[in-house]
Protein backbone atom coordinates (compact mmCIF):
# COMPACT_ATOMS: atom_id res chain seq x y z
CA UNK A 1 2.81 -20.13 -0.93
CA UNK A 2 3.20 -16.55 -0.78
CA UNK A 3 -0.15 -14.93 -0.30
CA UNK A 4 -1.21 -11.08 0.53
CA UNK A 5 -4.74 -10.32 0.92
CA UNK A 6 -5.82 -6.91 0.50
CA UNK A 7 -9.02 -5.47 2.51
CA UNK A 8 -10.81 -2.42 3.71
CA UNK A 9 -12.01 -0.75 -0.19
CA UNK A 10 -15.00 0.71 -0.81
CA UNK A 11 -16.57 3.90 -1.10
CA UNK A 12 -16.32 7.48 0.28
CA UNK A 13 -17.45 10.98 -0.19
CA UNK A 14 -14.07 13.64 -1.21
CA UNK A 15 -12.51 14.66 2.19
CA UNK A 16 -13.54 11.06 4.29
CA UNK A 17 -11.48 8.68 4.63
CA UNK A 18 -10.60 4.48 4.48
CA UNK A 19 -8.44 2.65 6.15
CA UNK A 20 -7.03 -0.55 4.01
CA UNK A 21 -5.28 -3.85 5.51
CA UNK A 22 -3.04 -6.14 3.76
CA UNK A 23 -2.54 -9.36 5.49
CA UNK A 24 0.50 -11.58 4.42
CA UNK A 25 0.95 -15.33 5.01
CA UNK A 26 3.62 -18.18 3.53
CA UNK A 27 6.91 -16.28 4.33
CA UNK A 28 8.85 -14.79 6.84
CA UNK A 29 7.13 -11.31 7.23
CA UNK A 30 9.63 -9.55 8.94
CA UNK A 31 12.60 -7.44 7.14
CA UNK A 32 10.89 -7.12 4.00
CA UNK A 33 9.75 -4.19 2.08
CA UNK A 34 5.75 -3.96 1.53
CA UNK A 35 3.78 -1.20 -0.58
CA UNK A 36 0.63 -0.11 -1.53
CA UNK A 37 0.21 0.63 -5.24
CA UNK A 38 -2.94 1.82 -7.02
CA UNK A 39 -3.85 1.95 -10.75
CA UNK A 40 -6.53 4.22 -12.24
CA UNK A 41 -8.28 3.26 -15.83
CA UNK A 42 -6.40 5.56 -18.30
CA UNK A 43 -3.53 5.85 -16.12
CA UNK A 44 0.24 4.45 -15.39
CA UNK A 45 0.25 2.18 -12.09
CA UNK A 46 2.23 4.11 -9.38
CA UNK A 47 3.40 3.96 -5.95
CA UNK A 48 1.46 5.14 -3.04
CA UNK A 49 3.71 4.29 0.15
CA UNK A 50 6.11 1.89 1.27
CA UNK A 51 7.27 0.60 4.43
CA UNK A 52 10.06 -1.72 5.54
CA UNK A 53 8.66 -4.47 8.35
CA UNK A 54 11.83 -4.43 10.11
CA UNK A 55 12.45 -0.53 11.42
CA UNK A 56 9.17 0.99 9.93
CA UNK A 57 10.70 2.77 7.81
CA UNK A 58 8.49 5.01 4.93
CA UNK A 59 8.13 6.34 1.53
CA UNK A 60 5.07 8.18 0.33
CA UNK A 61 4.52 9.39 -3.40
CA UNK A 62 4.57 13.31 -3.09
CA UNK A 63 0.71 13.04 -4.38
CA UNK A 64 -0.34 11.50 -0.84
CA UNK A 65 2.44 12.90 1.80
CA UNK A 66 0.35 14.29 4.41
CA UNK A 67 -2.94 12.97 3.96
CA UNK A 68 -2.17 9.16 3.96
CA UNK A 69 -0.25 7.01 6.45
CA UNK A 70 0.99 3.22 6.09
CA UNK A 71 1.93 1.04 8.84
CA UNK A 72 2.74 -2.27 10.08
CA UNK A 73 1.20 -4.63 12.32
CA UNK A 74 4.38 -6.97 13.12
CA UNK A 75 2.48 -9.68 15.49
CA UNK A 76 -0.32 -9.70 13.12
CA UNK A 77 1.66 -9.94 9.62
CA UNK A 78 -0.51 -6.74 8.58
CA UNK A 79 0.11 -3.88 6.57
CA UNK A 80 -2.49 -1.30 6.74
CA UNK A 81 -2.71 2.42 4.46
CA UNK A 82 -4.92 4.98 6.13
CA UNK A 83 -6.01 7.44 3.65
CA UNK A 84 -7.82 10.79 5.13
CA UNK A 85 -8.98 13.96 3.61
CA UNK A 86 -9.24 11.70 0.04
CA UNK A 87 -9.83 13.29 -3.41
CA UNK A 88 -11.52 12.55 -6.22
CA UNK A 89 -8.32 11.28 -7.68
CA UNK A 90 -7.57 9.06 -5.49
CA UNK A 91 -10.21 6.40 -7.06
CA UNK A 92 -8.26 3.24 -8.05
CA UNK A 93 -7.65 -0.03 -7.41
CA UNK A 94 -5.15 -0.76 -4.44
CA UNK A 95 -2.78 -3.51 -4.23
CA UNK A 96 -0.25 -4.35 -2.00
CA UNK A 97 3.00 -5.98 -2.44
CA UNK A 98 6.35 -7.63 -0.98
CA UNK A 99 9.77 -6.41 -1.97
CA UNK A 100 12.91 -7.12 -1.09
CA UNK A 101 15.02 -4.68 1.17
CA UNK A 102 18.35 -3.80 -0.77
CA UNK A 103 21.13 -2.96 1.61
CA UNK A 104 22.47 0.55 1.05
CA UNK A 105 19.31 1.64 -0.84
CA UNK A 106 15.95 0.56 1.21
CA UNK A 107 13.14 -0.34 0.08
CA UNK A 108 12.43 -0.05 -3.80
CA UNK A 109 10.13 3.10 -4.82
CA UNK A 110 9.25 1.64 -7.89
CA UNK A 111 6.39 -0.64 -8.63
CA UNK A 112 8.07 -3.36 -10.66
CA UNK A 113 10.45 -3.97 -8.54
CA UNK A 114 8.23 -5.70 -6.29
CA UNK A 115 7.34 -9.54 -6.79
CA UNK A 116 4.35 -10.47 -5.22
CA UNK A 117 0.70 -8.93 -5.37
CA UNK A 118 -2.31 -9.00 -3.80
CA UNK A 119 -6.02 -9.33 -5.59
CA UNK A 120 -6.38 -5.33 -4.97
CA UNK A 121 -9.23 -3.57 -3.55
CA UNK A 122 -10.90 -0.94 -5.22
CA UNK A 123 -11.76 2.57 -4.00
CA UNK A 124 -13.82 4.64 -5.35
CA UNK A 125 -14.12 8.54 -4.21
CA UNK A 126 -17.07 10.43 -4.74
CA UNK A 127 -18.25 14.12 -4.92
């Protein structure tokens, strides 16, 4: 069973930042694509970062590059999203998720394309 556990939400002041974990158990972790998505009341769900377990490889949604990081924890089967200097916009609820790596493209950029989810974590910024 396939399961991804998301940790690490809460809440912070505009400018501080969290640091989320998303720990994966009932496959074979490595060479797959995992990504952190968030979704906002009122608003579409979209893609925050990617990452491919196998060379590390990233994606980040133009809305994040340079403020948040994602990385990968091989030995532990961890994903983790460190978000600094956060904005008000940034409040939503995170999820993580596995995709497959396609050959020739990488990992997908696009949140349906991924097939399994974790609970989510919520994250609320403040003023």
């Amino acid at each position: 069973l396939v399961q991804l556990v998301e940790s690490g939400g809460g809440s912070v002041q505009a400018g501080g930042s969290l640091r989320l974990a998303c720990a994966a158990s009932g496959y074979t972790y490595n060479y797959n694509c995992m990504g952190w998505f968030r979704h906002a009341p009122g608003k579409e769900r979209e893609t925050v970062a990617t990452i491919y377990t196998g060379s590390g490889s990233t994606y980040y949604a133009d809305s994040v590059k340079g403020r948040f990081a994602i990385s990968r924890d091989n030995a532990k089967n961890t994903v983790y999203l460190q978000m600094n200097a956060m904005k008000l916009e940034d409040t939503a609820m995170y999820y993580c998720a596995r995709g497959r790596f396609q050959l020739g493209l990488g990992c997908p950029r696009i949140w349906d394309q991924y097939n399994y989810w974790g609970q989510g974590t919520q994250v609320t910024v403040s003023s």
